[in-house]
PDB file of N, CA and C in Angstrom:
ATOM      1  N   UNK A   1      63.783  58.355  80.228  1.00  0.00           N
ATOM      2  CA  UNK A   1      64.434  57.135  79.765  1.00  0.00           C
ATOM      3  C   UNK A   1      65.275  57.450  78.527  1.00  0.00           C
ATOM      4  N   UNK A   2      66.714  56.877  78.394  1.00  0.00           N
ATOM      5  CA  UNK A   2      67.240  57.429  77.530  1.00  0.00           C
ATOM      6  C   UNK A   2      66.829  56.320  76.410  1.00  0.00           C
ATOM      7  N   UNK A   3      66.944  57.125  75.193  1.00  0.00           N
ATOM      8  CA  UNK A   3      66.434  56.214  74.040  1.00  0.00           C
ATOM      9  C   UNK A   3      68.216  55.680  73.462  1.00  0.00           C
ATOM     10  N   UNK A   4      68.480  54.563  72.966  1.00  0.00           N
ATOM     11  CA  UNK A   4      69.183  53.883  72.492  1.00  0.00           C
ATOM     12  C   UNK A   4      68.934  53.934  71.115  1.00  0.00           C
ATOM     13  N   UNK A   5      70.014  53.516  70.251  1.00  0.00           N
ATOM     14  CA  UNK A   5      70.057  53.607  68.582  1.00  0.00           C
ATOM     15  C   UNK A   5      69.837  52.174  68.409  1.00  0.00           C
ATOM     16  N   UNK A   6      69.241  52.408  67.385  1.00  0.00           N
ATOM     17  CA  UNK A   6      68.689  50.729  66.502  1.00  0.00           C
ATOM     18  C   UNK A   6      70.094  50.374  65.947  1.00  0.00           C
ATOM     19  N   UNK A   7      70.274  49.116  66.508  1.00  0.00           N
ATOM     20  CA  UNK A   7      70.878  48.003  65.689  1.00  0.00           C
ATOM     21  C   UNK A   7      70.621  47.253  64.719  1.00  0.00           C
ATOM     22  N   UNK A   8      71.228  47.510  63.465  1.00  0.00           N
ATOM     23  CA  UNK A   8      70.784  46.525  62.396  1.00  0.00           C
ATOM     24  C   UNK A   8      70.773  45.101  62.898  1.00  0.00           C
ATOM     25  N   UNK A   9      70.453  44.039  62.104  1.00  0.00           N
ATOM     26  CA  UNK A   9      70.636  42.888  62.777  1.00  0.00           C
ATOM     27  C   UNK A   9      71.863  42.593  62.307  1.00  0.00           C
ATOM     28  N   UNK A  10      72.089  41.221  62.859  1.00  0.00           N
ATOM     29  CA  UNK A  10      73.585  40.863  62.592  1.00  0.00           C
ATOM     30  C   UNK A  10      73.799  40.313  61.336  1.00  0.00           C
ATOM     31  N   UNK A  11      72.505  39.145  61.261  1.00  0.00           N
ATOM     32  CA  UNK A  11      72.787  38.742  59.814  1.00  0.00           C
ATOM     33  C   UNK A  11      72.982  39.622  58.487  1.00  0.00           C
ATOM     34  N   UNK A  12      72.217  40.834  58.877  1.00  0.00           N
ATOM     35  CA  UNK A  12      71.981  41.828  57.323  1.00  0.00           C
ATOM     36  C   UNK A  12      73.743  42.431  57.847  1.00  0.00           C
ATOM     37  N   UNK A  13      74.509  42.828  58.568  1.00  0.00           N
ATOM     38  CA  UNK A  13      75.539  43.034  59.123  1.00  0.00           C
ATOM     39  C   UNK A  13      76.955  42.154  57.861  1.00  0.00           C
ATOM     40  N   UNK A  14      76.857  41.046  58.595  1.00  0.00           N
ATOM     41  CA  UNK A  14      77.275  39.943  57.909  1.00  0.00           C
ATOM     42  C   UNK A  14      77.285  39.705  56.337  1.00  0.00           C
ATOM     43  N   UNK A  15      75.883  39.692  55.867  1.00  0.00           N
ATOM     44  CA  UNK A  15      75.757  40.093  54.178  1.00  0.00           C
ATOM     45  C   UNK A  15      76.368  41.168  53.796  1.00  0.00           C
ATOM     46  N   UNK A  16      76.427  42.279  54.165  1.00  0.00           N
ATOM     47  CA  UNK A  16      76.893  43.573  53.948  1.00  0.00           C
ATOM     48  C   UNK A  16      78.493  43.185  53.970  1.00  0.00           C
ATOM     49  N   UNK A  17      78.756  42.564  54.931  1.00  0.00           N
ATOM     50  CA  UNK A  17      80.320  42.471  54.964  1.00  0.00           C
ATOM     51  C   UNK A  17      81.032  41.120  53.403  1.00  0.00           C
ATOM     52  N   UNK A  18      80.299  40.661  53.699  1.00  0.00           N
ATOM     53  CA  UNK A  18      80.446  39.755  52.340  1.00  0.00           C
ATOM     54  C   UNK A  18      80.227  40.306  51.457  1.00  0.00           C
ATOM     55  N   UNK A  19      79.325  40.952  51.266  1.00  0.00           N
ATOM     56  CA  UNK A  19      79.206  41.386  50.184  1.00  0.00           C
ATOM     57  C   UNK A  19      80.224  42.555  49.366  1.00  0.00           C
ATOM     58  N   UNK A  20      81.027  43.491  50.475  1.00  0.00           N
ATOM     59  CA  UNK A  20      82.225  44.665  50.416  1.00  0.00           C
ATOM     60  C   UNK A  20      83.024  43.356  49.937  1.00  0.00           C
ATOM     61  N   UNK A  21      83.355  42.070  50.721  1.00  0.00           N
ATOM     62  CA  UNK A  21      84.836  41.066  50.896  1.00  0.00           C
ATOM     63  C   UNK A  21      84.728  40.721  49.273  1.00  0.00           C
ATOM     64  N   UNK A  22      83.939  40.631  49.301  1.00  0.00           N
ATOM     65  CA  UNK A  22      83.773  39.680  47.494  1.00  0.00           C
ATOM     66  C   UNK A  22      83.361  40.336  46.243  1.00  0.00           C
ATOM     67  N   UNK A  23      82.354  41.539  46.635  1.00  0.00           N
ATOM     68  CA  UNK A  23      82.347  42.389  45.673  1.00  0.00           C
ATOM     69  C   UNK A  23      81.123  41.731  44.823  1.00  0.00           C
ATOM     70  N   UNK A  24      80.586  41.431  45.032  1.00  0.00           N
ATOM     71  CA  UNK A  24      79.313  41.080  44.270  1.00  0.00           C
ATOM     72  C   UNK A  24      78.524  40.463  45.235  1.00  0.00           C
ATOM     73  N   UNK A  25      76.983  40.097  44.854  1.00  0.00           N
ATOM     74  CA  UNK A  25      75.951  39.698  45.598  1.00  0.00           C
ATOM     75  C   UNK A  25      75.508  37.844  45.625  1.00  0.00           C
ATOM     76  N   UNK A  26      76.293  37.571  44.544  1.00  0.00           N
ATOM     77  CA  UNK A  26      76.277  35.958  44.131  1.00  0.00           C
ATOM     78  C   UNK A  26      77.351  35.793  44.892  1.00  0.00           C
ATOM     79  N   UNK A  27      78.697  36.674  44.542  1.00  0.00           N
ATOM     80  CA  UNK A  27      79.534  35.885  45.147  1.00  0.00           C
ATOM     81  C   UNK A  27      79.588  36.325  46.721  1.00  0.00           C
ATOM     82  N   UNK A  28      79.184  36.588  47.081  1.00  0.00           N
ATOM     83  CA  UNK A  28      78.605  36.877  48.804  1.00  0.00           C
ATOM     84  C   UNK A  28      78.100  35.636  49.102  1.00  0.00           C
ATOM     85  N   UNK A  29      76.926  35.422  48.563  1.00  0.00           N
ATOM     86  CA  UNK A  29      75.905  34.473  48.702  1.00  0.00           C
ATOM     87  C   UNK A  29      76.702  32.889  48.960  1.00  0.00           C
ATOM     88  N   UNK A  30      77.903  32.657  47.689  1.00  0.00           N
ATOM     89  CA  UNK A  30      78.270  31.198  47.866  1.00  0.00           C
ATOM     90  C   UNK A  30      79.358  31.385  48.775  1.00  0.00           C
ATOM     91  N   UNK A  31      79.811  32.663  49.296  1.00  0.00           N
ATOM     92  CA  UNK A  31      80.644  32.740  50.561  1.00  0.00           C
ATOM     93  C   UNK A  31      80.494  31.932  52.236  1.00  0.00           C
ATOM     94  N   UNK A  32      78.718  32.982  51.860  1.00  0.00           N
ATOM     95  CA  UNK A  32      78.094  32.662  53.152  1.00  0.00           C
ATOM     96  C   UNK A  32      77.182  31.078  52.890  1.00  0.00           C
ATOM     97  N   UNK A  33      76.982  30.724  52.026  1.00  0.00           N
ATOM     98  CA  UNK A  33      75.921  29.558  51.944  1.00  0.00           C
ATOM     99  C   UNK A  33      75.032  29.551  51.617  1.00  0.00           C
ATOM    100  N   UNK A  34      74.441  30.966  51.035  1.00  0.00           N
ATOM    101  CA  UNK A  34      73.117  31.034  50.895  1.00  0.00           C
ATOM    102  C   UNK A  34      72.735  30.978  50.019  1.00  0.00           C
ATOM    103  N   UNK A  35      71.422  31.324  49.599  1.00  0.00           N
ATOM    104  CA  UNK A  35      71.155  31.783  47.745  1.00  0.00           C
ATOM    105  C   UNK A  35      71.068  33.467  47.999  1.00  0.00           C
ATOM    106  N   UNK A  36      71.325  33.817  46.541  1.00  0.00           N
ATOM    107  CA  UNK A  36      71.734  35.318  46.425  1.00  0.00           C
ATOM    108  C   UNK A  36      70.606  36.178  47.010  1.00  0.00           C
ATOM    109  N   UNK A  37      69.614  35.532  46.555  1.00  0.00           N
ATOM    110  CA  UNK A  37      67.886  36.447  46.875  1.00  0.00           C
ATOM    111  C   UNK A  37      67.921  36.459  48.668  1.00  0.00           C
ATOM    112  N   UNK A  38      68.802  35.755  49.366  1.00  0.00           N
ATOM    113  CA  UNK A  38      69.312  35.954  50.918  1.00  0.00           C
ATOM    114  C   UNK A  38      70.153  37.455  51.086  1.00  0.00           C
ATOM    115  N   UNK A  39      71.168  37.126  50.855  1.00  0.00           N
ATOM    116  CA  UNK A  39      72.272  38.676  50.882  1.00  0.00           C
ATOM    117  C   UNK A  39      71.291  39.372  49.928  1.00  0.00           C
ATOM    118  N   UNK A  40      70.882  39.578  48.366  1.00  0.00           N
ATOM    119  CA  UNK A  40      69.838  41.336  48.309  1.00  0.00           C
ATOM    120  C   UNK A  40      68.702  41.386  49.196  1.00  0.00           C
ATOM    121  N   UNK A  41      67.974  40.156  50.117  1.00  0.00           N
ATOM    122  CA  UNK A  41      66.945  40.883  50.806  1.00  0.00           C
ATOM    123  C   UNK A  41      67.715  41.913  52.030  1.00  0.00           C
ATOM    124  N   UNK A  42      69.042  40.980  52.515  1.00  0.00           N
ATOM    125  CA  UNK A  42      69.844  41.420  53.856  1.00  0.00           C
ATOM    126  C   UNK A  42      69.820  43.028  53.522  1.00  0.00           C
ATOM    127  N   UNK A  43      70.634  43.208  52.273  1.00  0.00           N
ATOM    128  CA  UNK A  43      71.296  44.153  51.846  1.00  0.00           C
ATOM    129  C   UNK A  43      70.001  45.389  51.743  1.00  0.00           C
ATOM    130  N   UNK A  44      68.822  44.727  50.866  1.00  0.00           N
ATOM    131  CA  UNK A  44      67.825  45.664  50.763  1.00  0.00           C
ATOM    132  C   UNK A  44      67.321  46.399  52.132  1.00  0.00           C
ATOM    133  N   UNK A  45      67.381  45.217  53.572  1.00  0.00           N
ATOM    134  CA  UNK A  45      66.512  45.463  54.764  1.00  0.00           C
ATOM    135  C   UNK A  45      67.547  46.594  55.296  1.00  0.00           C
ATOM    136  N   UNK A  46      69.291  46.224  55.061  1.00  0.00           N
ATOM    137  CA  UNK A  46      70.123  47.239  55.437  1.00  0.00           C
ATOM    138  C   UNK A  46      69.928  48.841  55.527  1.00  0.00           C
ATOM    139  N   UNK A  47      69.696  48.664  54.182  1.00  0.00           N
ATOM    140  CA  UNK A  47      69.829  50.166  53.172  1.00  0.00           C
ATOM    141  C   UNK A  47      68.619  50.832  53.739  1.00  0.00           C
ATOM    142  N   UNK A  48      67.262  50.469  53.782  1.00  0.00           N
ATOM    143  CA  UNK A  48      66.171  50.535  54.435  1.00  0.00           C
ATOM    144  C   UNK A  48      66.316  51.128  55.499  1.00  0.00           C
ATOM    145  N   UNK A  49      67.241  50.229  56.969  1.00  0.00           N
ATOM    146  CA  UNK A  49      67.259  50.855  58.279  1.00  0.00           C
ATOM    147  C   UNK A  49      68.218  51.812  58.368  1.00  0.00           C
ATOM    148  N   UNK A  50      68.778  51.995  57.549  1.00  0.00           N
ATOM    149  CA  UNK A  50      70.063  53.081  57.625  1.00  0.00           C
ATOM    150  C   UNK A  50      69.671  54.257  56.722  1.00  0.00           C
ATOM    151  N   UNK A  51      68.972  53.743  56.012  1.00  0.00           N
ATOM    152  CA  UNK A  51      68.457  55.130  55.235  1.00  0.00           C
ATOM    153  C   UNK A  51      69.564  55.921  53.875  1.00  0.00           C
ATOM    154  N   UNK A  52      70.049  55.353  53.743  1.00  0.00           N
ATOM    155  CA  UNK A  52      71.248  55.212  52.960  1.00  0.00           C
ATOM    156  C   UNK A  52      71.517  53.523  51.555  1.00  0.00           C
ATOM    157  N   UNK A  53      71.853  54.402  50.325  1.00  0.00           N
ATOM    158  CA  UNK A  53      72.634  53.489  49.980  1.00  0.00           C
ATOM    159  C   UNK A  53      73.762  52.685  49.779  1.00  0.00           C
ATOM    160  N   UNK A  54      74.007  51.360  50.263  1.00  0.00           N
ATOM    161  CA  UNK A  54      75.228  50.772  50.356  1.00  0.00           C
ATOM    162  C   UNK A  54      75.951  50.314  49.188  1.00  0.00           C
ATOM    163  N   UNK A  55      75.204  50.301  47.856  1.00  0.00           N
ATOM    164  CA  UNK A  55      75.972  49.644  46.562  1.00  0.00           C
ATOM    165  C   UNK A  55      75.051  50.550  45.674  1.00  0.00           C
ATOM    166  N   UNK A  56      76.076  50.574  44.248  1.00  0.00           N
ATOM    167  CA  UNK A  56      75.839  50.837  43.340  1.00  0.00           C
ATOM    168  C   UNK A  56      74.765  50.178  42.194  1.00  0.00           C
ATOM    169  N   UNK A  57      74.147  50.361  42.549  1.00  0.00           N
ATOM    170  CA  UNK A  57      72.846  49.800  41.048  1.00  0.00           C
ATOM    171  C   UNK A  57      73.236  49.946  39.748  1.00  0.00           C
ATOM    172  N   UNK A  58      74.233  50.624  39.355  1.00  0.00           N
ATOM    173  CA  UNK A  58      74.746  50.958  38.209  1.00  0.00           C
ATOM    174  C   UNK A  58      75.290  49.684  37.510  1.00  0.00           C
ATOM    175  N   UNK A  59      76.274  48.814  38.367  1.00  0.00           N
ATOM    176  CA  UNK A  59      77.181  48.262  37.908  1.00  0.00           C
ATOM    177  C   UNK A  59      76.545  47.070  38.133  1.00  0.00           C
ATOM    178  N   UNK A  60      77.181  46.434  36.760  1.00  0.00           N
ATOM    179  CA  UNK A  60      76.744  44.862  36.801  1.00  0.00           C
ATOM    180  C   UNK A  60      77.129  43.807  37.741  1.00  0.00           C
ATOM    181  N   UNK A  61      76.572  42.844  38.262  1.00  0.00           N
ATOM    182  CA  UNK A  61      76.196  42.283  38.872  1.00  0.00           C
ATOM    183  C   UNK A  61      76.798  42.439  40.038  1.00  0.00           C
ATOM    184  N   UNK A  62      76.305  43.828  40.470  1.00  0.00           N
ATOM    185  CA  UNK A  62      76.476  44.597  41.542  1.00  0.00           C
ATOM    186  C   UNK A  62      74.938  44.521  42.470  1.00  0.00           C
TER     187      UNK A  62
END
């Protein structure tokens, strides 16, 4: 059986993309509708399944 690659989900997909469009994690958040602690869990579950980091921790309110 051939094994297939994991798909992130769509929503953490989506946060990620808001989050590149706008450049911050608040302003992601009032993009999409959410509260911010929505897009960093997305973003956290992202980074997680990919094994990789997607943003800089360095920079403020990054």
């Amino acid at each position: 059986m051939e094994r297939r690659p994991h798909i992130p989900p769509l929503a953490a997909l989506h946060a990620f993309m808001a989050y590149a469009r706008t450049g911050g994690i608040r302003r992601a958040a009032v993009a999409l509708g959410v509260d911010h602690a929505v897009v960093s869990r997305h973003l956290r579950d992202l980074e997680a399944t990919l094994g990789t980091a997607l943003r800089d921790r360095g920079k403020a309110g990054g």
